[in-house]
N, C-alpha and C. Protein backbone atom coordinates (compact mmCIF):
# COMPACT_ATOMS: atom_id res chain seq x y z
N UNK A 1 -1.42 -14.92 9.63
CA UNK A 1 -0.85 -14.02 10.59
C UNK A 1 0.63 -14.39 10.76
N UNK A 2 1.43 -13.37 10.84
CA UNK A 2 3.13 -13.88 10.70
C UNK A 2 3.09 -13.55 12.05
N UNK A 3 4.29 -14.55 12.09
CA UNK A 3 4.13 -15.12 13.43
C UNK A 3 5.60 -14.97 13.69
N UNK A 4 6.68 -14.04 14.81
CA UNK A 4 8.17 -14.82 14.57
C UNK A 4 8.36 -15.76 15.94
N UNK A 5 8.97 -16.91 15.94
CA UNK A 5 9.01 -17.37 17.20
C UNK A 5 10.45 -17.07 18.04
N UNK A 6 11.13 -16.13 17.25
CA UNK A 6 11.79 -15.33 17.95
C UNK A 6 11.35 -14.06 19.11
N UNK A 7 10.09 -14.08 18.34
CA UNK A 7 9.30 -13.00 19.49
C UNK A 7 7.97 -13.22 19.52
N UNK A 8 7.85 -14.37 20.55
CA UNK A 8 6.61 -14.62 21.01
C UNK A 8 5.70 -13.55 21.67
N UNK A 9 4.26 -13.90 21.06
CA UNK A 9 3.40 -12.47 21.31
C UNK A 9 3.08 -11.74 20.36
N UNK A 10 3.91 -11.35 19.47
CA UNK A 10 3.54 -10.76 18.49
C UNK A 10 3.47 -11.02 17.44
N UNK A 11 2.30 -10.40 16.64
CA UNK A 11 1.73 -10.87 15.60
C UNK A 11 1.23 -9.70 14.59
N UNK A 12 1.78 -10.07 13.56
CA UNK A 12 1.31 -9.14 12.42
C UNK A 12 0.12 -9.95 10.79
N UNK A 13 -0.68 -8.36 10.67
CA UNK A 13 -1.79 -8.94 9.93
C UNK A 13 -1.75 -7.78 8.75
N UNK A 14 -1.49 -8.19 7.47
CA UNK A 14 -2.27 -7.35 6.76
C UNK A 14 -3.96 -7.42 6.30
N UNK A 15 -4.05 -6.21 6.21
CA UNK A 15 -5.96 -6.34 6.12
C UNK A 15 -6.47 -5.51 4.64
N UNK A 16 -7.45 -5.78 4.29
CA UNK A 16 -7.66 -5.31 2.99
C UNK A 16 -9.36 -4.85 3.35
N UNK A 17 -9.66 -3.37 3.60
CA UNK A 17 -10.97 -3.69 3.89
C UNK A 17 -11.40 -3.56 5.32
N UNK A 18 -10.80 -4.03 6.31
CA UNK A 18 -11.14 -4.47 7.36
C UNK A 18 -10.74 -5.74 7.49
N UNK A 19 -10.70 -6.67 7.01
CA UNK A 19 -10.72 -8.23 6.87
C UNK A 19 -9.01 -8.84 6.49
N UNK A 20 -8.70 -9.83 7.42
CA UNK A 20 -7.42 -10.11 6.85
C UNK A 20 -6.99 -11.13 6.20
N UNK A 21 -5.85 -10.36 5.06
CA UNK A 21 -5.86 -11.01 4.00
C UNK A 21 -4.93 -12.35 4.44
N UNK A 22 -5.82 -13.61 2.94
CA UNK A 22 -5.13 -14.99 3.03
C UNK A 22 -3.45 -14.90 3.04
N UNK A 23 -2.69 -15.61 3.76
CA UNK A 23 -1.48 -15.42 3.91
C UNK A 23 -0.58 -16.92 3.42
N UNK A 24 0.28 -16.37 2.62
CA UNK A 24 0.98 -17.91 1.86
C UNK A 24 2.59 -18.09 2.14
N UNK A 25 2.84 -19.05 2.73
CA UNK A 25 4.36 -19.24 2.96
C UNK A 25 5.05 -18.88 1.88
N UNK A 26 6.01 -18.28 2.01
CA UNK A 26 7.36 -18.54 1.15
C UNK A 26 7.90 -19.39 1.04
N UNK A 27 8.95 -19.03 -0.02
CA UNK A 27 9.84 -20.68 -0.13
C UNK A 27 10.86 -20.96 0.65
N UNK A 28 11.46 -21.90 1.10
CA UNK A 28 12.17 -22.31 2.14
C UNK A 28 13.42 -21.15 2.37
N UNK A 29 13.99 -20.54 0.71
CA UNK A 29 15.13 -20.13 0.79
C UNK A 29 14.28 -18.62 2.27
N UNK A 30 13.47 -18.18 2.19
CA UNK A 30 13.04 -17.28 3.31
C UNK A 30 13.31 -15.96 2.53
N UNK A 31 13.75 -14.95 3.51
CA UNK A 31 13.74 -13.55 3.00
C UNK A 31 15.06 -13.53 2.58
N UNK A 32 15.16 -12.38 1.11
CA UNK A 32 16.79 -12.45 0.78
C UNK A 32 17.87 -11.29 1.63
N UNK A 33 17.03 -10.91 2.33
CA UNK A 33 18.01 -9.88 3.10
C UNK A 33 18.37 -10.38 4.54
N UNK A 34 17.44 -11.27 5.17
CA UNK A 34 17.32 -11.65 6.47
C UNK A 34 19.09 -12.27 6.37
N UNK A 35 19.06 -12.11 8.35
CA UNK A 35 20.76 -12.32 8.67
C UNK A 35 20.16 -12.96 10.00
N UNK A 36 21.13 -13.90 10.52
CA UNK A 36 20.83 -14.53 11.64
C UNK A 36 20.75 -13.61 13.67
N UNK A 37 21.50 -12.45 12.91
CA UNK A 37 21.45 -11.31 14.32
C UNK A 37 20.09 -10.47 13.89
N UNK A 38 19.37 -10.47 12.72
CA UNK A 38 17.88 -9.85 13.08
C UNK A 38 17.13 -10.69 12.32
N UNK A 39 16.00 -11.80 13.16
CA UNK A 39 15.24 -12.94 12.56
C UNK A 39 14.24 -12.38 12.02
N UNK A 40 13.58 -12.73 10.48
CA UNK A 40 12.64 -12.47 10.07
C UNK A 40 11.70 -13.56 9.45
N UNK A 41 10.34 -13.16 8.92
CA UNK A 41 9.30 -14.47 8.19
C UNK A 41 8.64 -13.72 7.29
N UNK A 42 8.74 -14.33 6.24
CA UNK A 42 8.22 -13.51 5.25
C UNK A 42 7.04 -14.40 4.59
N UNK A 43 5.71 -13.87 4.37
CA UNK A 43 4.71 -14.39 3.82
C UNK A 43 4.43 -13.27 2.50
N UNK A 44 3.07 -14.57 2.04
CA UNK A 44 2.91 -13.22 0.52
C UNK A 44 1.18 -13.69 0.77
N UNK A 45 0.64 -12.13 0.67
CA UNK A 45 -0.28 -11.90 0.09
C UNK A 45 -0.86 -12.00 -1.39
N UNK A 46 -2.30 -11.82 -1.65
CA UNK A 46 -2.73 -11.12 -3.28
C UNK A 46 -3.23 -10.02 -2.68
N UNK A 47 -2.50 -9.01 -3.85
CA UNK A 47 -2.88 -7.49 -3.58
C UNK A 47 -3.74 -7.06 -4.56
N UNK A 48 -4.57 -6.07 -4.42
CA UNK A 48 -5.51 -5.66 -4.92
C UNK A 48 -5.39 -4.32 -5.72
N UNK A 49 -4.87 -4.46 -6.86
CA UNK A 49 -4.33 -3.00 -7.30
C UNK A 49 -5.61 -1.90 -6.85
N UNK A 50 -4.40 -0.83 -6.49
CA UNK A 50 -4.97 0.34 -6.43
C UNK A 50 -5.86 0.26 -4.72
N UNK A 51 -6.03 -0.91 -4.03
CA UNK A 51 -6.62 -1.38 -3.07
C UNK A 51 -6.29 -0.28 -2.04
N UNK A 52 -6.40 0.21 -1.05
CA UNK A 52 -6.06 0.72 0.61
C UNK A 52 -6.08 -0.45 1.49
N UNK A 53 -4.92 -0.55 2.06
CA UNK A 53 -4.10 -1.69 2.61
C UNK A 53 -3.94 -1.20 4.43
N UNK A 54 -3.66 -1.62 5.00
CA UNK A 54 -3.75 -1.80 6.93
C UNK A 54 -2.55 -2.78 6.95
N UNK A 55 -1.37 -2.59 8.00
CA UNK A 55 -0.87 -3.19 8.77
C UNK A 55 -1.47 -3.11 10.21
N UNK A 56 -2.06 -4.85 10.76
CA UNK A 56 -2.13 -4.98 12.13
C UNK A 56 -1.16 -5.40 13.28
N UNK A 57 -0.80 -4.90 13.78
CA UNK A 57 0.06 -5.49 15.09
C UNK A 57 -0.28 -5.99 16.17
N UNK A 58 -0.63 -6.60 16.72
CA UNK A 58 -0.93 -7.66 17.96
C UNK A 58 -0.29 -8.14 19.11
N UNK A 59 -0.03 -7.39 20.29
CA UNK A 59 1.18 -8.25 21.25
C UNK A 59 -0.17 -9.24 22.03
N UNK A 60 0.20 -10.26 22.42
CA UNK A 60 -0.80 -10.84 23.52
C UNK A 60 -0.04 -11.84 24.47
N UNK A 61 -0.77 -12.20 25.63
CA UNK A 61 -0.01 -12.66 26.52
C UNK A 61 1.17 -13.64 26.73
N UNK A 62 1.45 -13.87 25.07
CA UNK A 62 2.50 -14.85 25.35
C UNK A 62 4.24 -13.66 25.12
N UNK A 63 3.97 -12.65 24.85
CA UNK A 63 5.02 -11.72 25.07
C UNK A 63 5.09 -11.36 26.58
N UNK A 64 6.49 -11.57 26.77
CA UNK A 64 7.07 -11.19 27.91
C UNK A 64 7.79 -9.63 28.12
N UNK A 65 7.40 -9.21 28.85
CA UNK A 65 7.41 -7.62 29.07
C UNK A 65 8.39 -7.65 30.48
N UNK A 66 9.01 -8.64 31.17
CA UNK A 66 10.11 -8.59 31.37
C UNK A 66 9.95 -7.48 32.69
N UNK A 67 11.12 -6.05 31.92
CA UNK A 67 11.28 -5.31 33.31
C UNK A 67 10.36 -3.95 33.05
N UNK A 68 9.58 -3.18 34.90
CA UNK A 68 8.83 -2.71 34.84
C UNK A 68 8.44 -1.82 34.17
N UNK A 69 7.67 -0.91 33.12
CA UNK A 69 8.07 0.10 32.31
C UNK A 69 8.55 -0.30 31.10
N UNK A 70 8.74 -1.53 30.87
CA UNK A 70 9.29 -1.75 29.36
C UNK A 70 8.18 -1.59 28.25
N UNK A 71 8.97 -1.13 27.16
CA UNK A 71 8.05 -1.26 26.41
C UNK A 71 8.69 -1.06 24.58
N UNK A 72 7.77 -1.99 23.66
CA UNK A 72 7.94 -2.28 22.55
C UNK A 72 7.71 -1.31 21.51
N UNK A 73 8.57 -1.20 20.52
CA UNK A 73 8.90 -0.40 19.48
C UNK A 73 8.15 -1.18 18.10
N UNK A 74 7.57 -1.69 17.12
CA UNK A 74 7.31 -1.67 15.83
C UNK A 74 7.50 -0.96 15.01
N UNK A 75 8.51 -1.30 14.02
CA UNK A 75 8.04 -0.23 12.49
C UNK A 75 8.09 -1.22 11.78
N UNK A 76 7.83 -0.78 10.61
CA UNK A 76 7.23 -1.29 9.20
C UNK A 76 7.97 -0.47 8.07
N UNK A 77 8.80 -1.77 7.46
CA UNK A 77 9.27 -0.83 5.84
C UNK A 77 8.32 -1.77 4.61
N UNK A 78 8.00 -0.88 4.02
CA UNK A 78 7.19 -1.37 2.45
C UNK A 78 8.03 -0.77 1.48
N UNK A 79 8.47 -1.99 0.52
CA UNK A 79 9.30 -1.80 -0.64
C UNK A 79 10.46 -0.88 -0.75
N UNK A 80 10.79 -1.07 0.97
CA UNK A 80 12.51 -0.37 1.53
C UNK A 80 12.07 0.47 2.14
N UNK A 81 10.77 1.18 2.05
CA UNK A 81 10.50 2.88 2.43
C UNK A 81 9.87 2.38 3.67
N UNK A 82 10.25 3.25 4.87
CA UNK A 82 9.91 2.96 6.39
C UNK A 82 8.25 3.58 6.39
N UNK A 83 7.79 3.23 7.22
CA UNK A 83 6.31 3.76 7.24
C UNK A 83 6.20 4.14 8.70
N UNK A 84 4.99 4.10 8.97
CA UNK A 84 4.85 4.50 10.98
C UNK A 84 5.57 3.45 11.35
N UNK A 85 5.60 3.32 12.68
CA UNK A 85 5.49 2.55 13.40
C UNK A 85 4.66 2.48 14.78
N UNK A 86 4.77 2.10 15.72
CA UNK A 86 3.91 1.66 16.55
C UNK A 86 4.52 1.56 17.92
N UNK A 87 4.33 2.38 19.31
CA UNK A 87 4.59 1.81 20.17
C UNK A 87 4.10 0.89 21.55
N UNK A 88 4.26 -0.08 21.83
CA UNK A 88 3.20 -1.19 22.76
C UNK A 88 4.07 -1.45 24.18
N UNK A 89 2.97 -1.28 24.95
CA UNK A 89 3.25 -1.20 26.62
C UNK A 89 2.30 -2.61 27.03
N UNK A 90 2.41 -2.90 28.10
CA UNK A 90 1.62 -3.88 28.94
C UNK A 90 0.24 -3.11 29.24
N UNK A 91 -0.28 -2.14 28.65
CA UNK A 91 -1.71 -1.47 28.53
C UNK A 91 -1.86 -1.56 27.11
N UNK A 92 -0.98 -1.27 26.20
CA UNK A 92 -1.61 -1.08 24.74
C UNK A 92 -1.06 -1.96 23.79
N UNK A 93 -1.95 -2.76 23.44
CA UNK A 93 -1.26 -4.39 22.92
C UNK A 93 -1.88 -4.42 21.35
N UNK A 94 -2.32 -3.37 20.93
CA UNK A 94 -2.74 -3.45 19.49
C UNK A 94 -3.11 -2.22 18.49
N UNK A 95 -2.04 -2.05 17.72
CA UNK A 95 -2.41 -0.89 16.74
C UNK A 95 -2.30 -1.05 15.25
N UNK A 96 -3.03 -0.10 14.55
CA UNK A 96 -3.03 -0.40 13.30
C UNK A 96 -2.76 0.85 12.24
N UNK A 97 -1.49 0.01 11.35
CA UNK A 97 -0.77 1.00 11.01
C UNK A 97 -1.49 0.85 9.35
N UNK A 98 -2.35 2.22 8.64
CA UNK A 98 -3.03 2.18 7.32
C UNK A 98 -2.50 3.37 7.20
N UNK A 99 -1.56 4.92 7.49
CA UNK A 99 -1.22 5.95 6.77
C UNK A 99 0.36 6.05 6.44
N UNK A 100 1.57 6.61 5.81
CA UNK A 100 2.42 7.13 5.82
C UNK A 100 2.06 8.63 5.35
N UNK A 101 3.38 9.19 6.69
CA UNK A 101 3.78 10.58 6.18
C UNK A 101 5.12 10.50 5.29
N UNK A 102 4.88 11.53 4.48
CA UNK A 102 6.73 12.00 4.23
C UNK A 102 6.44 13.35 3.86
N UNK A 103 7.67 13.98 3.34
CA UNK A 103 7.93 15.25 3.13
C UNK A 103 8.00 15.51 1.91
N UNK A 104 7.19 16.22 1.22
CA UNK A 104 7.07 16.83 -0.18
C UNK A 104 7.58 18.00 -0.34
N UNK A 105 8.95 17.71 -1.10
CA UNK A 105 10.18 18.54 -1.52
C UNK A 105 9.52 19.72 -2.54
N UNK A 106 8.24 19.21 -3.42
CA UNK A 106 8.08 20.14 -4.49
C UNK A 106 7.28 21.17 -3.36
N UNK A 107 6.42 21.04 -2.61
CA UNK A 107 5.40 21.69 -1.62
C UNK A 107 5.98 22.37 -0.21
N UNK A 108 6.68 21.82 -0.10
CA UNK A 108 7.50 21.97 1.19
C UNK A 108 6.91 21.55 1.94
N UNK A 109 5.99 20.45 2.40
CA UNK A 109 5.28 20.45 3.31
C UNK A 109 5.56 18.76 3.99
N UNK A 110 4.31 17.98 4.94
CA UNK A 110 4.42 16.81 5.42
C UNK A 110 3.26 16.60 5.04
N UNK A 111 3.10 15.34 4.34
CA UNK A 111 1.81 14.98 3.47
C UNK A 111 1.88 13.51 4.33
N UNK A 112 0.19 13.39 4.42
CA UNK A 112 -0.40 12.39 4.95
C UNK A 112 -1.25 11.13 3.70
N UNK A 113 -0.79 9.67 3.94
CA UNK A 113 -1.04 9.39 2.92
C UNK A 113 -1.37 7.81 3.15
N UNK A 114 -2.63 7.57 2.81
CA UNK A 114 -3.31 6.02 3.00
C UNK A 114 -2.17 5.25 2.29
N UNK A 115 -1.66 3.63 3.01
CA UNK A 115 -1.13 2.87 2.36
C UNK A 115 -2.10 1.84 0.75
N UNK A 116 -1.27 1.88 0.03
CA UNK A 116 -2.28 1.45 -1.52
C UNK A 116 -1.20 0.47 -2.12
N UNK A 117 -2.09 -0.05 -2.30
CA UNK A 117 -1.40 -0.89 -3.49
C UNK A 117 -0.89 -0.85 -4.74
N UNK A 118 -0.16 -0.55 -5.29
CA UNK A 118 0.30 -0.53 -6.98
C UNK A 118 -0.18 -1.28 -7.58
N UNK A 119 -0.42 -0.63 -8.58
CA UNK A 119 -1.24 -1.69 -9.84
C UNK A 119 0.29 -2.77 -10.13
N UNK A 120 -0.05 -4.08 -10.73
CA UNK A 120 1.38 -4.78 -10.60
C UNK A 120 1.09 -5.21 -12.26
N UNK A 121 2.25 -5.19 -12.98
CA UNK A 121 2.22 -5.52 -14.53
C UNK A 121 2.69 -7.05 -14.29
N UNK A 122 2.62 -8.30 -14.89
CA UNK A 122 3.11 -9.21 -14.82
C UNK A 122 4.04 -9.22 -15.90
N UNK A 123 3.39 -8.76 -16.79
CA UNK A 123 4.03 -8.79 -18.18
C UNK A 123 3.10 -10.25 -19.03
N UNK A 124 4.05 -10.65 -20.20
CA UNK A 124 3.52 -11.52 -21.29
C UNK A 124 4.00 -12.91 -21.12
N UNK A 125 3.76 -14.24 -20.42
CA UNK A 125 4.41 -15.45 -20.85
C UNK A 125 4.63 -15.85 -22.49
N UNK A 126 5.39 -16.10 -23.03
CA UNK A 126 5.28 -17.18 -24.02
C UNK A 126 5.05 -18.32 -23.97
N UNK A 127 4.63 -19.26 -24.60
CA UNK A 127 5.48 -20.50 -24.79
C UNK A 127 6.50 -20.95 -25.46
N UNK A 128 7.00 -21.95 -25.00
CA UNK A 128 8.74 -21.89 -25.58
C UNK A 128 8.33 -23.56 -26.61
């Protein structure tokens, strides 16, 4: 479960299934985009080609909700592309984000669409 301790309380889970998946640190260097004015943690899953995938979100009592009426924003980008997001009050402390919409230029329309996994090529090692 990623955890930032920049923002205590919340907690994010990917799930595969229902069930959430094993989660593996990165390497020290961290995320290559992260900047010190927006903190991030980056873990790695194993994905399951072709799988249907769940983002969980979690606030719990160690988030501070501060002033009356406040309330928290989540989104989620996968491989740059923004997906839902999520909004959480001091009543609603947990949602789970498994669809994106976008807009289909050939159709004209707003298409609804389970998050999946890509099949992933590794390619060929040699030995040298």
């Amino acid at each position: 479960m990623a955890i930032l301790d920049e923002v205590p309380g919340l907690k994010v889970t990917v799930q595969i299934a229902g069930q959430d998946c094993t989660e593996y640190d990165a390497d020290e260097d961290g995320h290559p985009n992260s900047n010190e004015s927006c903190p991030s943690i980056t873990k790695y899953i194993e994905c399951i080609d072709d799988a249907e995938f769940a983002i969980k979100i979690q606030i719990n009592d160690q988030y501070i909700w501060g002033y009356k009426n406040h309330s928290l924003h989540v989104s989620a980008c996968i491989d740059g592309q923004a997906v839902l997001g999520a909004l959480f009050s001091s009543r609603y402390r947990e949602s789970i984000i498994d669809h994106h919409q976008y807009f289909c230029q050939e159709t004209k329309q707003w298409v609804d669409s389970k998050l999946k996994f890509s099949p992933v090529d590794i390619g060929t090692v040699e030995d040298l």
